[in-house]
C-alpha atoms as a PDB file:
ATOM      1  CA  UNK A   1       0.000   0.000   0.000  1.00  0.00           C
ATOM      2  CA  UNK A   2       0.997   3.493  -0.540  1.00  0.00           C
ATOM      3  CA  UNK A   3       0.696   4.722   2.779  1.00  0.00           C
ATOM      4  CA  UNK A   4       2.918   1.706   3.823  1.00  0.00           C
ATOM      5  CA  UNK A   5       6.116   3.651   1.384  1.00  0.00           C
ATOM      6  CA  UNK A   6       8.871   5.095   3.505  1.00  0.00           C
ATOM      7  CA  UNK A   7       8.761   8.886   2.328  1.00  0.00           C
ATOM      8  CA  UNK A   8      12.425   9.404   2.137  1.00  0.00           C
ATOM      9  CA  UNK A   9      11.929   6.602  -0.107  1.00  0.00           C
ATOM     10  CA  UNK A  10       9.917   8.040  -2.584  1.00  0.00           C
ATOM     11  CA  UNK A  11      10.760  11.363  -2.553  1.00  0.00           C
ATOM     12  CA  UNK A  12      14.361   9.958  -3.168  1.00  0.00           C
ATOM     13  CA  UNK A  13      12.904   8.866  -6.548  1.00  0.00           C
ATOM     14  CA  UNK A  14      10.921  11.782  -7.334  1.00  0.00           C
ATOM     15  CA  UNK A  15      14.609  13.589  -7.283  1.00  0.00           C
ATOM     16  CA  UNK A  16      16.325  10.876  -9.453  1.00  0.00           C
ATOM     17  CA  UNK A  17      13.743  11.531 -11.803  1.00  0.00           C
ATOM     18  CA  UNK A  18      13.717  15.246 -11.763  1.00  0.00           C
ATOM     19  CA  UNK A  19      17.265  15.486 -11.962  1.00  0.00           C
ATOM     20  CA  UNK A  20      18.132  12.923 -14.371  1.00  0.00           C
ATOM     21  CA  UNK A  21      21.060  11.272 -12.728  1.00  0.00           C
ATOM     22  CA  UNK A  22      21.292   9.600  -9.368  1.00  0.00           C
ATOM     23  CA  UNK A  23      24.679  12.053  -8.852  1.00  0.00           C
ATOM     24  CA  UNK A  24      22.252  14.749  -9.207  1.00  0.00           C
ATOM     25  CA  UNK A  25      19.938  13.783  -6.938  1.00  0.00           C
ATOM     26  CA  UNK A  26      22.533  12.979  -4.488  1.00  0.00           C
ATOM     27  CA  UNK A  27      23.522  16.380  -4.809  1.00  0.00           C
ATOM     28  CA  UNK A  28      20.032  17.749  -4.456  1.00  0.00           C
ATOM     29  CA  UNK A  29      19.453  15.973  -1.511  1.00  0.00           C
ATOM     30  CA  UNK A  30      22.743  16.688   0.480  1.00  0.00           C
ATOM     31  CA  UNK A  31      23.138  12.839   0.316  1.00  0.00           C
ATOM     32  CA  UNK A  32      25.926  11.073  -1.088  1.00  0.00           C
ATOM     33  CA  UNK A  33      24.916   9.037  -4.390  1.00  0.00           C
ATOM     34  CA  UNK A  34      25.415   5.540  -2.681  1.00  0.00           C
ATOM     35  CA  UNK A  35      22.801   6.745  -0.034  1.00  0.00           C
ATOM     36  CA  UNK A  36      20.533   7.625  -3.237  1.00  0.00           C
ATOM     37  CA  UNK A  37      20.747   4.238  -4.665  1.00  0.00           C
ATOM     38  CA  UNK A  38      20.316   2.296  -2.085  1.00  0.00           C
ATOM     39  CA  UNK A  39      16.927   3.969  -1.107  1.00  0.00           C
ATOM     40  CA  UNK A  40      15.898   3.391  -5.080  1.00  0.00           C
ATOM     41  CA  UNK A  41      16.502  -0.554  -4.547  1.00  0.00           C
ATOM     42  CA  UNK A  42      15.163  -0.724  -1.067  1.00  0.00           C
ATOM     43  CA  UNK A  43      11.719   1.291  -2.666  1.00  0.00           C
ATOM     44  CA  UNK A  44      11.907  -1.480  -5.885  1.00  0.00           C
ATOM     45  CA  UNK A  45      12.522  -4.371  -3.216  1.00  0.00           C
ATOM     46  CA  UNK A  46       9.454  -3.064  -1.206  1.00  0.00           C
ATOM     47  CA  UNK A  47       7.125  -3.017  -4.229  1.00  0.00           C
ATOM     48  CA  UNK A  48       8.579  -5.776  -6.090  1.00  0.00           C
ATOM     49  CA  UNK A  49       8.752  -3.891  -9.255  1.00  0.00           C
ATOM     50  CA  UNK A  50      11.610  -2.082 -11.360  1.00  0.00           C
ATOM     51  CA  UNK A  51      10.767   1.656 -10.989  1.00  0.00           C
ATOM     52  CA  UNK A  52      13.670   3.375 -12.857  1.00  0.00           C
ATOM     53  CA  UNK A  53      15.255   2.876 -16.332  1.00  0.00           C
ATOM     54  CA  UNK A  54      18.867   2.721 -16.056  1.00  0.00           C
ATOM     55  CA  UNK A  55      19.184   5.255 -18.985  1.00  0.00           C
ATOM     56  CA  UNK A  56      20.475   9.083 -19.315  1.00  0.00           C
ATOM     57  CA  UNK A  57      18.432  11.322 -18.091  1.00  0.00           C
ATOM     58  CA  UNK A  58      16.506   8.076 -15.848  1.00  0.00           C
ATOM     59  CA  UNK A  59      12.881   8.039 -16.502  1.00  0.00           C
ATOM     60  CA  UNK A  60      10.563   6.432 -14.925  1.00  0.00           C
ATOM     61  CA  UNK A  61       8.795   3.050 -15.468  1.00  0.00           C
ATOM     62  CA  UNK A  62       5.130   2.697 -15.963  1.00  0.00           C
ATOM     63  CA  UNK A  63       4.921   1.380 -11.713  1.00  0.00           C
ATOM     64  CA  UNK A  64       7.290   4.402 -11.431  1.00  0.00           C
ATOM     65  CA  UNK A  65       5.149   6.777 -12.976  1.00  0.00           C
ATOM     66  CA  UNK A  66       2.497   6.336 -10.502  1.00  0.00           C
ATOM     67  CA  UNK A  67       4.971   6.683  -7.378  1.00  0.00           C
ATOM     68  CA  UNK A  68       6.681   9.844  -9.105  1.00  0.00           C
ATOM     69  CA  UNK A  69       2.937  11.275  -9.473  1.00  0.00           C
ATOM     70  CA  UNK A  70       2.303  10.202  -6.088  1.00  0.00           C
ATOM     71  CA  UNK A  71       5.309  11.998  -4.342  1.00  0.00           C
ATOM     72  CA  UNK A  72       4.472  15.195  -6.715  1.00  0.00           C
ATOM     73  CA  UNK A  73       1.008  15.134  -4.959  1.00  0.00           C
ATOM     74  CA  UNK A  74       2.514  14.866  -1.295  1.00  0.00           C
ATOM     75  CA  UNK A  75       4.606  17.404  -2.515  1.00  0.00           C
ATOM     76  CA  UNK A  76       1.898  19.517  -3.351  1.00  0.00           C
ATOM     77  CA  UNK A  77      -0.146  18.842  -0.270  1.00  0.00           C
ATOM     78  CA  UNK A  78       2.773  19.394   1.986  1.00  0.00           C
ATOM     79  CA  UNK A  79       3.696  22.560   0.769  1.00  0.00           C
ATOM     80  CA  UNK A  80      -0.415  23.869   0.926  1.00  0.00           C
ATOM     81  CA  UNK A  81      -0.362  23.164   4.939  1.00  0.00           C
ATOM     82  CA  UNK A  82       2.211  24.936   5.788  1.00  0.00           C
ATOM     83  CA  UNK A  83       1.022  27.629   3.716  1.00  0.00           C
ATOM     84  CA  UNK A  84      -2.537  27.618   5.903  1.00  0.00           C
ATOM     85  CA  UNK A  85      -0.511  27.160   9.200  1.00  0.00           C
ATOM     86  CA  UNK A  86       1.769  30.016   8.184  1.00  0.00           C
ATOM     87  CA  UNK A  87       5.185  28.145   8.251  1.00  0.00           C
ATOM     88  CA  UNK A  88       8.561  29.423   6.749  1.00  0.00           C
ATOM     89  CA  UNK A  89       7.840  29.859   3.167  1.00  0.00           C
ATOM     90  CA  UNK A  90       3.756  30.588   3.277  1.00  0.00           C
ATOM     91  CA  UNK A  91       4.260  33.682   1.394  1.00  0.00           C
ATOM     92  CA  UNK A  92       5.928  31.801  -1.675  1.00  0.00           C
ATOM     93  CA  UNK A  93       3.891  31.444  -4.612  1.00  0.00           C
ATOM     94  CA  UNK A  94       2.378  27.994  -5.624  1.00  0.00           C
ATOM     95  CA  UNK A  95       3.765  26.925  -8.909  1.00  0.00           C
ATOM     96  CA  UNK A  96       0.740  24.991 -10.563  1.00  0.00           C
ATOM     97  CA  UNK A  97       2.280  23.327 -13.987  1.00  0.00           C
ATOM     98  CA  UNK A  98      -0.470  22.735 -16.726  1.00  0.00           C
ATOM     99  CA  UNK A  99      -0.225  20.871 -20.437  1.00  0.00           C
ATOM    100  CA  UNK A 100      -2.162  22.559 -22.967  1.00  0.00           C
ATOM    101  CA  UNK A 101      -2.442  22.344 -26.448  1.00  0.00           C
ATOM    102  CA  UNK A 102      -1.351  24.316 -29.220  1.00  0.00           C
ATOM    103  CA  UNK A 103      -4.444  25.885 -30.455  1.00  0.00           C
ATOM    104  CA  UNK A 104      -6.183  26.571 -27.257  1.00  0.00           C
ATOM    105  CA  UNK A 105      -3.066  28.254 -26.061  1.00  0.00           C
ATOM    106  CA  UNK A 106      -3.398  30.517 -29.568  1.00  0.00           C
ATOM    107  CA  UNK A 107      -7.097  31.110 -29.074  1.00  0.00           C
ATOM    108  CA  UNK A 108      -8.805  30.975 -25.847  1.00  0.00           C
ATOM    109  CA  UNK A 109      -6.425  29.622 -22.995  1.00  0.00           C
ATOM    110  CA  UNK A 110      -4.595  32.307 -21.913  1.00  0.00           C
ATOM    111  CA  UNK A 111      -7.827  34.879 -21.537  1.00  0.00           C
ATOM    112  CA  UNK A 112      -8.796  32.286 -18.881  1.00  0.00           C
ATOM    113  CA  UNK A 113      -5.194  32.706 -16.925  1.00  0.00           C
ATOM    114  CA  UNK A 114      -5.766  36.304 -16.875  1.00  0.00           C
ATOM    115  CA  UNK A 115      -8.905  35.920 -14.734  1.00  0.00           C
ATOM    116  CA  UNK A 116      -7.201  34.451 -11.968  1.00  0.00           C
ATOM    117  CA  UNK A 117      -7.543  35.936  -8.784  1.00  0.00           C
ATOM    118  CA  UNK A 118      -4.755  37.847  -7.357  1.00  0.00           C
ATOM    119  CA  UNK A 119      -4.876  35.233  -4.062  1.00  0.00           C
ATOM    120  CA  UNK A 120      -3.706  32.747  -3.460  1.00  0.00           C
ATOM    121  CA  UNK A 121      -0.504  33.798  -5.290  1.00  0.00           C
ATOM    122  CA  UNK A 122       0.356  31.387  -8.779  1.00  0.00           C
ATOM    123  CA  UNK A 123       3.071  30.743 -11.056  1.00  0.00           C
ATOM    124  CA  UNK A 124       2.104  28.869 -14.162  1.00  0.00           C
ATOM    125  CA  UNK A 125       3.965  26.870 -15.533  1.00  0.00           C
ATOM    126  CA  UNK A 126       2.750  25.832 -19.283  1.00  0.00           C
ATOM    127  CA  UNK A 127       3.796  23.003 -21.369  1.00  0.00           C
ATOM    128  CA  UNK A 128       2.552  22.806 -24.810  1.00  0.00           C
ATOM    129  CA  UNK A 129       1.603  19.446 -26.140  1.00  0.00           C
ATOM    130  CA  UNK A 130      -1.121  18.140 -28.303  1.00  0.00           C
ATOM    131  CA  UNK A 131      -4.580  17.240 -27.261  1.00  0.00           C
ATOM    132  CA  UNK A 132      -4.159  13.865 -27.484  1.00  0.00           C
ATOM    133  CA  UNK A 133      -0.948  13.515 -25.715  1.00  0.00           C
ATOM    134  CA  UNK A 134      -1.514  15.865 -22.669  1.00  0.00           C
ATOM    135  CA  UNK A 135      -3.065  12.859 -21.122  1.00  0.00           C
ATOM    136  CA  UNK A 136       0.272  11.345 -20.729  1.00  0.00           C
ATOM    137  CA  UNK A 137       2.161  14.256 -19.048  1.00  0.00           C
ATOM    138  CA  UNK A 138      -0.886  13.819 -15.819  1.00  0.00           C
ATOM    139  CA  UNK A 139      -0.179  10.436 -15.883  1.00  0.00           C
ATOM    140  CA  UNK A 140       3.580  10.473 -15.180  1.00  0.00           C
ATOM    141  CA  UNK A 141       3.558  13.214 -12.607  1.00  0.00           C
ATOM    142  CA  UNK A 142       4.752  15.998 -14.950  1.00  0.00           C
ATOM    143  CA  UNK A 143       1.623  18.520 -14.632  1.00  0.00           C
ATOM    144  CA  UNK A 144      -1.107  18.958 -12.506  1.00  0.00           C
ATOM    145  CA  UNK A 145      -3.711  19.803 -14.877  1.00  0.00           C
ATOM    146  CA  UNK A 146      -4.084  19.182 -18.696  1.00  0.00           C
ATOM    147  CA  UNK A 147      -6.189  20.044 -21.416  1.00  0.00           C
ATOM    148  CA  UNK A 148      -6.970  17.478 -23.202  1.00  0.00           C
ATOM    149  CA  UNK A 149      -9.085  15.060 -26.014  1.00  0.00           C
ATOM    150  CA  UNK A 150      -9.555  12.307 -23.935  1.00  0.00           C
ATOM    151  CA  UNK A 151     -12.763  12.061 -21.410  1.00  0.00           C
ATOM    152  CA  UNK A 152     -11.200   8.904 -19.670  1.00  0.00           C
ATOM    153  CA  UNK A 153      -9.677  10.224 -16.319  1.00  0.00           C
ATOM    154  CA  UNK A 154      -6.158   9.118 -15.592  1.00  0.00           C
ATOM    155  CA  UNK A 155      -5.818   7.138 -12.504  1.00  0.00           C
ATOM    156  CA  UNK A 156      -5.625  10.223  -9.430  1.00  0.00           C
ATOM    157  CA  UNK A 157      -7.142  12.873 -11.728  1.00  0.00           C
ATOM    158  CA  UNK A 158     -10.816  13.842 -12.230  1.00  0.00           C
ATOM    159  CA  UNK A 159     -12.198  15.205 -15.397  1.00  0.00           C
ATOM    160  CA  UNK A 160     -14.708  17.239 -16.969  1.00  0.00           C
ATOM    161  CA  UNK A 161     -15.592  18.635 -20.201  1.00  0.00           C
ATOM    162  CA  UNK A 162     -14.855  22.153 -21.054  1.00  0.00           C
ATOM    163  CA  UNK A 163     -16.789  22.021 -24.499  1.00  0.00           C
ATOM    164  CA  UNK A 164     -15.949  22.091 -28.171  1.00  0.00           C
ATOM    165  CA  UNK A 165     -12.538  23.302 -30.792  1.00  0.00           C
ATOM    166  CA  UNK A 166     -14.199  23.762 -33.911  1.00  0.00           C
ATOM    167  CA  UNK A 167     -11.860  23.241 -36.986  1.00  0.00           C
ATOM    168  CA  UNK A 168     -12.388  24.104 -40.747  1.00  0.00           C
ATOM    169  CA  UNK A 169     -10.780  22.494 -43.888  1.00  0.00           C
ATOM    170  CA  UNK A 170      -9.230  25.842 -45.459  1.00  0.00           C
ATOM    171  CA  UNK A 171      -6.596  27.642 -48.127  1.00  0.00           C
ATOM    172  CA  UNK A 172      -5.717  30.455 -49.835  1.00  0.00           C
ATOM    173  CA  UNK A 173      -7.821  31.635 -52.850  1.00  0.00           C
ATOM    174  CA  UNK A 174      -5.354  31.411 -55.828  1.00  0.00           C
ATOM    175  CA  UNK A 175      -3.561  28.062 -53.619  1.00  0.00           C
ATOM    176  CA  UNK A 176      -7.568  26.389 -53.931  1.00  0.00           C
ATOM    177  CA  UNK A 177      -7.689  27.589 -58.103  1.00  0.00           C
ATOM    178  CA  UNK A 178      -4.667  25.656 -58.757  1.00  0.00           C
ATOM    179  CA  UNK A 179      -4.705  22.550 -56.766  1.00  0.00           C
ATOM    180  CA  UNK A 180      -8.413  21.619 -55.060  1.00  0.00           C
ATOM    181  CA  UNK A 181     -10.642  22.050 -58.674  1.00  0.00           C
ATOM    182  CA  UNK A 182     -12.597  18.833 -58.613  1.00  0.00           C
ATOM    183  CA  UNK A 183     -14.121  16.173 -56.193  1.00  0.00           C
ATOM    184  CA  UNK A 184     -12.614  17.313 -53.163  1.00  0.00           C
ATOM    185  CA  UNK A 185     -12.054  13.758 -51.789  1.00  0.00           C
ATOM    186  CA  UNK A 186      -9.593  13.074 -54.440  1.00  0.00           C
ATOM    187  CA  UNK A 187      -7.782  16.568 -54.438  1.00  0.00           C
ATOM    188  CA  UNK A 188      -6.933  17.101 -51.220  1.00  0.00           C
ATOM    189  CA  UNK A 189      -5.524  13.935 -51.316  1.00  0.00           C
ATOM    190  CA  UNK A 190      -2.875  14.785 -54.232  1.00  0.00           C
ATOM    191  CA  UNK A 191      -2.578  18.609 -53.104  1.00  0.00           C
ATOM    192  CA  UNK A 192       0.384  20.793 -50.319  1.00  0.00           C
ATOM    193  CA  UNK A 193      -0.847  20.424 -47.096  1.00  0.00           C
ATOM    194  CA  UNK A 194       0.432  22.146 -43.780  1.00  0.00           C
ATOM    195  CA  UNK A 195       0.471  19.629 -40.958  1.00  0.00           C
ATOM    196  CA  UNK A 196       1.556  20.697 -37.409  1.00  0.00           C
ATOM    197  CA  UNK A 197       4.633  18.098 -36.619  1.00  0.00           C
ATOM    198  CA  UNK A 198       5.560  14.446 -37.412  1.00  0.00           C
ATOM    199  CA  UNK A 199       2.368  12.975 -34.917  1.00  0.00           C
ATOM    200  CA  UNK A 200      -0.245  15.143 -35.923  1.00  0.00           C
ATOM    201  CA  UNK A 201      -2.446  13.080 -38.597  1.00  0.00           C
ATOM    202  CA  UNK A 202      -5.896  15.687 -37.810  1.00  0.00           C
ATOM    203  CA  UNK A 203      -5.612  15.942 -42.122  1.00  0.00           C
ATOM    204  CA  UNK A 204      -4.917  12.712 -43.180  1.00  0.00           C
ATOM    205  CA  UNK A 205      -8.063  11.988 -40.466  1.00  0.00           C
ATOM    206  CA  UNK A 206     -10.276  14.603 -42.463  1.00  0.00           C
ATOM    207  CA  UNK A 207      -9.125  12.596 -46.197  1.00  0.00           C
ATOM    208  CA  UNK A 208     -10.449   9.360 -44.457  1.00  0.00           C
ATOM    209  CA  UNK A 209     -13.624  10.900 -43.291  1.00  0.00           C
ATOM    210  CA  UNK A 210     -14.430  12.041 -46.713  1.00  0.00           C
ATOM    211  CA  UNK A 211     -13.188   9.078 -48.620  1.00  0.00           C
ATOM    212  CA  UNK A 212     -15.128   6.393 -46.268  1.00  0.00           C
ATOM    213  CA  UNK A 213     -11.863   5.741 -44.129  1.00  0.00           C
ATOM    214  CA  UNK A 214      -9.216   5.210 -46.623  1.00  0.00           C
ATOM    215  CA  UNK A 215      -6.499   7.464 -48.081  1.00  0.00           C
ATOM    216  CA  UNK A 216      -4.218  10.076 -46.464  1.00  0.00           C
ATOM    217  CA  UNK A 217      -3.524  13.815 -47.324  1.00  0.00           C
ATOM    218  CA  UNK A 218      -0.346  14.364 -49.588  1.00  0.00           C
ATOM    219  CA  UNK A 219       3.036  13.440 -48.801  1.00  0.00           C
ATOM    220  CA  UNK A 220       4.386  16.837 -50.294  1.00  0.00           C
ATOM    221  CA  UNK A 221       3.450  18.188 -46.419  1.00  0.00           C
ATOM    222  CA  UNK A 222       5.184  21.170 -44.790  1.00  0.00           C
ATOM    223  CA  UNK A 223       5.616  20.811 -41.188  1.00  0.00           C
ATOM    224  CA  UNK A 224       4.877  24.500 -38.696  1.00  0.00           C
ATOM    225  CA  UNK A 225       5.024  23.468 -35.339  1.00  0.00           C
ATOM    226  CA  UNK A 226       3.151  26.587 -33.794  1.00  0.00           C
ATOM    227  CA  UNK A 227      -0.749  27.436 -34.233  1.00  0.00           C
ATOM    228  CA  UNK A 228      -0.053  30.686 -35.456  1.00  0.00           C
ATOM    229  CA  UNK A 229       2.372  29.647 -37.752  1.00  0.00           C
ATOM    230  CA  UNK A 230       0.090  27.366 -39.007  1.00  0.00           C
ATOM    231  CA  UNK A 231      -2.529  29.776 -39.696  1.00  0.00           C
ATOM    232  CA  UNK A 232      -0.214  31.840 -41.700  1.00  0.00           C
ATOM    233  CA  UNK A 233       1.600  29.234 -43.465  1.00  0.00           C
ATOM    234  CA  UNK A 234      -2.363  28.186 -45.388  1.00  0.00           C
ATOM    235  CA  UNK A 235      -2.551  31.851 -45.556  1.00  0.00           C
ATOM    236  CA  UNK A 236       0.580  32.008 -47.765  1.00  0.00           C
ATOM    237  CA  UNK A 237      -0.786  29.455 -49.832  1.00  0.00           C
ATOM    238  CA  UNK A 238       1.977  26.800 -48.963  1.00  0.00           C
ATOM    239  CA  UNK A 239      -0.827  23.944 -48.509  1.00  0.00           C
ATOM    240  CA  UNK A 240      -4.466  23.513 -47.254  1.00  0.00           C
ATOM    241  CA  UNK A 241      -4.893  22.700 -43.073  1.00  0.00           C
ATOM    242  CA  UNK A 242      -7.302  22.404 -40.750  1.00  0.00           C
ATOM    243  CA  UNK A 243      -7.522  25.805 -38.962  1.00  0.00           C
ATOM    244  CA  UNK A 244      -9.233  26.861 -35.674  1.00  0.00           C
ATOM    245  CA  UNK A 245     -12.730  28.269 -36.580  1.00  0.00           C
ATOM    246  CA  UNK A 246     -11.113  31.141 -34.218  1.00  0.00           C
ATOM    247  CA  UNK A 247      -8.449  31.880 -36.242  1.00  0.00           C
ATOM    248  CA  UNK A 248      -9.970  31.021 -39.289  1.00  0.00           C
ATOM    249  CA  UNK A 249     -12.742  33.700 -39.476  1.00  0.00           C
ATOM    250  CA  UNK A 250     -10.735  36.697 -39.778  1.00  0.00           C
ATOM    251  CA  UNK A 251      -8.945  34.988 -42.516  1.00  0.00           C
ATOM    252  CA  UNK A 252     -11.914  34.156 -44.034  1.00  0.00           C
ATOM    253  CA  UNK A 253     -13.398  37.837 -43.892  1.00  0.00           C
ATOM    254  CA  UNK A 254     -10.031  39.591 -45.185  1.00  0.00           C
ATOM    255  CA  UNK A 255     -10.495  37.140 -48.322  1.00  0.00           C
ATOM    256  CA  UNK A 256      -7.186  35.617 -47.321  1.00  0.00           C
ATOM    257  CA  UNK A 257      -8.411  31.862 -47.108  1.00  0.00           C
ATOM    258  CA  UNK A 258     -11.656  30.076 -48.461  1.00  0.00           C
ATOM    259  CA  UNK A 259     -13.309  27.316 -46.933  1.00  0.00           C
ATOM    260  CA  UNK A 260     -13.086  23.950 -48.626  1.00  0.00           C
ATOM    261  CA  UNK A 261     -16.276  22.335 -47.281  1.00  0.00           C
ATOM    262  CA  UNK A 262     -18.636  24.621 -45.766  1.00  0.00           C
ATOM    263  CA  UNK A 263     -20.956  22.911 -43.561  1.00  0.00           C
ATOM    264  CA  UNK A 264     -18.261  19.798 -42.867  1.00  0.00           C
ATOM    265  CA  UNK A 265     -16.282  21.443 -39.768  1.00  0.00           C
ATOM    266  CA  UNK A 266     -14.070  18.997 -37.197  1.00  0.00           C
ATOM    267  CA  UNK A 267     -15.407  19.261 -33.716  1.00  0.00           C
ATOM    268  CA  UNK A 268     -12.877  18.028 -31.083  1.00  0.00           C
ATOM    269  CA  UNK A 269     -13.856  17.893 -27.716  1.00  0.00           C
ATOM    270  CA  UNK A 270     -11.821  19.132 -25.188  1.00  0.00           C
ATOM    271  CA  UNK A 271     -11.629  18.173 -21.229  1.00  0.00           C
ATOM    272  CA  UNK A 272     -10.004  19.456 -18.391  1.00  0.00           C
ATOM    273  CA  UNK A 273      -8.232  16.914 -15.988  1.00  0.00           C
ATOM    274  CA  UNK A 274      -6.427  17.635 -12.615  1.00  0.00           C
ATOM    275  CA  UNK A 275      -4.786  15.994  -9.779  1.00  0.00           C
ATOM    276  CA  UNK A 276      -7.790  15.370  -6.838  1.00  0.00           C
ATOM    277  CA  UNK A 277      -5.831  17.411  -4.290  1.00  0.00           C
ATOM    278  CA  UNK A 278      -7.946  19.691  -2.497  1.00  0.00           C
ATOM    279  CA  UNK A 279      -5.367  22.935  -3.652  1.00  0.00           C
ATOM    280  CA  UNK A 280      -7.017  26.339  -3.369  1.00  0.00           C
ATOM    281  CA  UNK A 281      -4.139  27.253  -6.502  1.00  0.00           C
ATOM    282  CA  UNK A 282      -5.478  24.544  -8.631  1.00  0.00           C
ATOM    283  CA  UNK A 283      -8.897  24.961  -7.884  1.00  0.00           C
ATOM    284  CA  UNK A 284      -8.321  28.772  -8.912  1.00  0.00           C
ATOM    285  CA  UNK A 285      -6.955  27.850 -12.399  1.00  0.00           C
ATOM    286  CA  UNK A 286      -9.406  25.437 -12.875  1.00  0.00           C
ATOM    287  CA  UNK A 287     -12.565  27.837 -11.796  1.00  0.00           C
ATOM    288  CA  UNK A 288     -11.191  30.440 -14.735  1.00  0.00           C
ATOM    289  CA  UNK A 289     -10.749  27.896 -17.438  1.00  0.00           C
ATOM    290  CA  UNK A 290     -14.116  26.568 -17.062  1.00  0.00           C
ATOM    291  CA  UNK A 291     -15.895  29.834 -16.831  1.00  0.00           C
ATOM    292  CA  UNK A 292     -13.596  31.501 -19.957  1.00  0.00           C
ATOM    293  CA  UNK A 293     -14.604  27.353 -22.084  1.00  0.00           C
ATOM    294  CA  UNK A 294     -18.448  27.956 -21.276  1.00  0.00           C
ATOM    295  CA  UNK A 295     -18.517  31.118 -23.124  1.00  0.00           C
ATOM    296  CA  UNK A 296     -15.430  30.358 -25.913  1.00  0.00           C
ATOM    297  CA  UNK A 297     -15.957  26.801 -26.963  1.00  0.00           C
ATOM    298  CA  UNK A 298     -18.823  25.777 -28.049  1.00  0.00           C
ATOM    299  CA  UNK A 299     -20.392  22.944 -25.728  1.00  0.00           C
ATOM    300  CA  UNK A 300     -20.321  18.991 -25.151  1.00  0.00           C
ATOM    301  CA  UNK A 301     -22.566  18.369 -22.671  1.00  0.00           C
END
């Protein structure tokens, strides 16, 4: 059982982790790295599971995951109470880490961090990631809150939805002239498209919907790793993308893209999952991203 763990134990392995190295974490600890090691085998002993990957930096195995996201949570907890009883270091911020996508960060995210109260006092600390991967950064201990695709709750976290990104199949004018004249279907499948990075497959996905699940979008692809980028880079005209409704619109009005399929938008739902720690900073962020969602994304309940 958890609450059976020796602490020194497991926060030992919450600093190998962090720092990479067991030297490191020796050093971090004011320990020497012999000390370090032995409390890593003793923890592995005591579960009866491997919890580290010998590699460089270390990272965690799936069992180590969950104690690494269990000793961030103590963490957390600890440093809360003494905050309430008003012990050394109560007038530090709390540093609340969140993974958020791309596109929400472009479009509606950070209006919601501007909300936040001025108490209790919060550094954010963002990590970008996509939608469908946020999931992953909760589930080894990384953040403590996510935006993300996926309504099944990771094992610690609750979850609910925050409503709907609405995408459009787009390009530029004179771009759509020259490449996308005929059945649609079979021209975006020969034509430039703009994809976000090597994982992100959201327009090959759109090619299968309209060709009854077969096909994928061009392999002459051009690969912009930020959502504004993106935008711009159908704007130019260097391929056709799937484009925040958001950020899409003023294109559209400016005459600066067309839309490929009106009436066949991409609505991916979006939920917000977070540790279940009873944290008045978390509970803050998560209070302004729900109210800015409800009136920004459209809704999935």
């Amino acid at each position: 059982m958890i609450s059976d763990l020796p602490l020194d134990q497991v926060r030992t392995l919450l600093a190998v982790v962090d720092e990479g190295t067991f030297d490191a974490a020796a050093a971090a600890l004011h320990v020497t790295p012999s000390a370090v090691s032995q409390r890593v085998k003793a923890l592995e002993q005591r579960t009866g599971r491997v919890l580290l990957l010998r590699t460089k930096p270390v990272r965690p195995t799936e069992s180590g995951a969950v104690l690494v996201r269990f000793a961030r949570q103590l963490a957390r907890l600890e440093r809360d109470a003494r905050g309430e009883l008003g012990l050394s270091g109560a007038g530090e911020p709390t540093r609340v880490p969140v993974a958020v996508n791309a596109d929400s960060l472009a479009t509606w995210f950070l209006g919601a961090l501007a909300r936040l109260p001025p108490e209790p006092r919060i550094c954010l600390e963002l990590r970008r990631e996509d939608e469908d991967h946020t999931a992953a950064l909760l589930r080894e201990g990384l953040v403590m809150a996510a935006v993300t695709s996926s309504p099944d709750p990771v094992p610690g976290c609750s979850v609910r939805p925050l409503g709907r990104m609405r995408y459009l199949a787009v390009a530029e004018p004179e771009f759509a002239e020259r490449y996308l004249r005929g059945p649609l279907p079979e021209v975006l499948a020969e034509a430039p498209v703009v994809v976000f990075d090597r994982r992100d497959d959201f327009q090959d996905g759109y090619v299968r919907s309209l060709r009854g699940g077969h096909g994928v979008a061009s392999a002459l692809r051009h690969y912009v790793p930020t959502s504004e980028g993106f935008a711009e880079a159908v704007a130019a005209g260097l391929g056709w993308g799937m484009v925040p409704e958001p950020q899409a619109h003023p294109l559209l009005r400016a005459g600066r893209l067309v839309e490929l399929a009106p009436g066949r938008p991409v609505d991916v739902p979006l939920y917000w999952q977070q540790w279940k720690l009873d944290s008045p900073a978390l509970a803050a962020v998560a209070g302004a991203v729900e109210e800015v969602a409800e009136g920004t994304l459209g809704t999935s309940r």
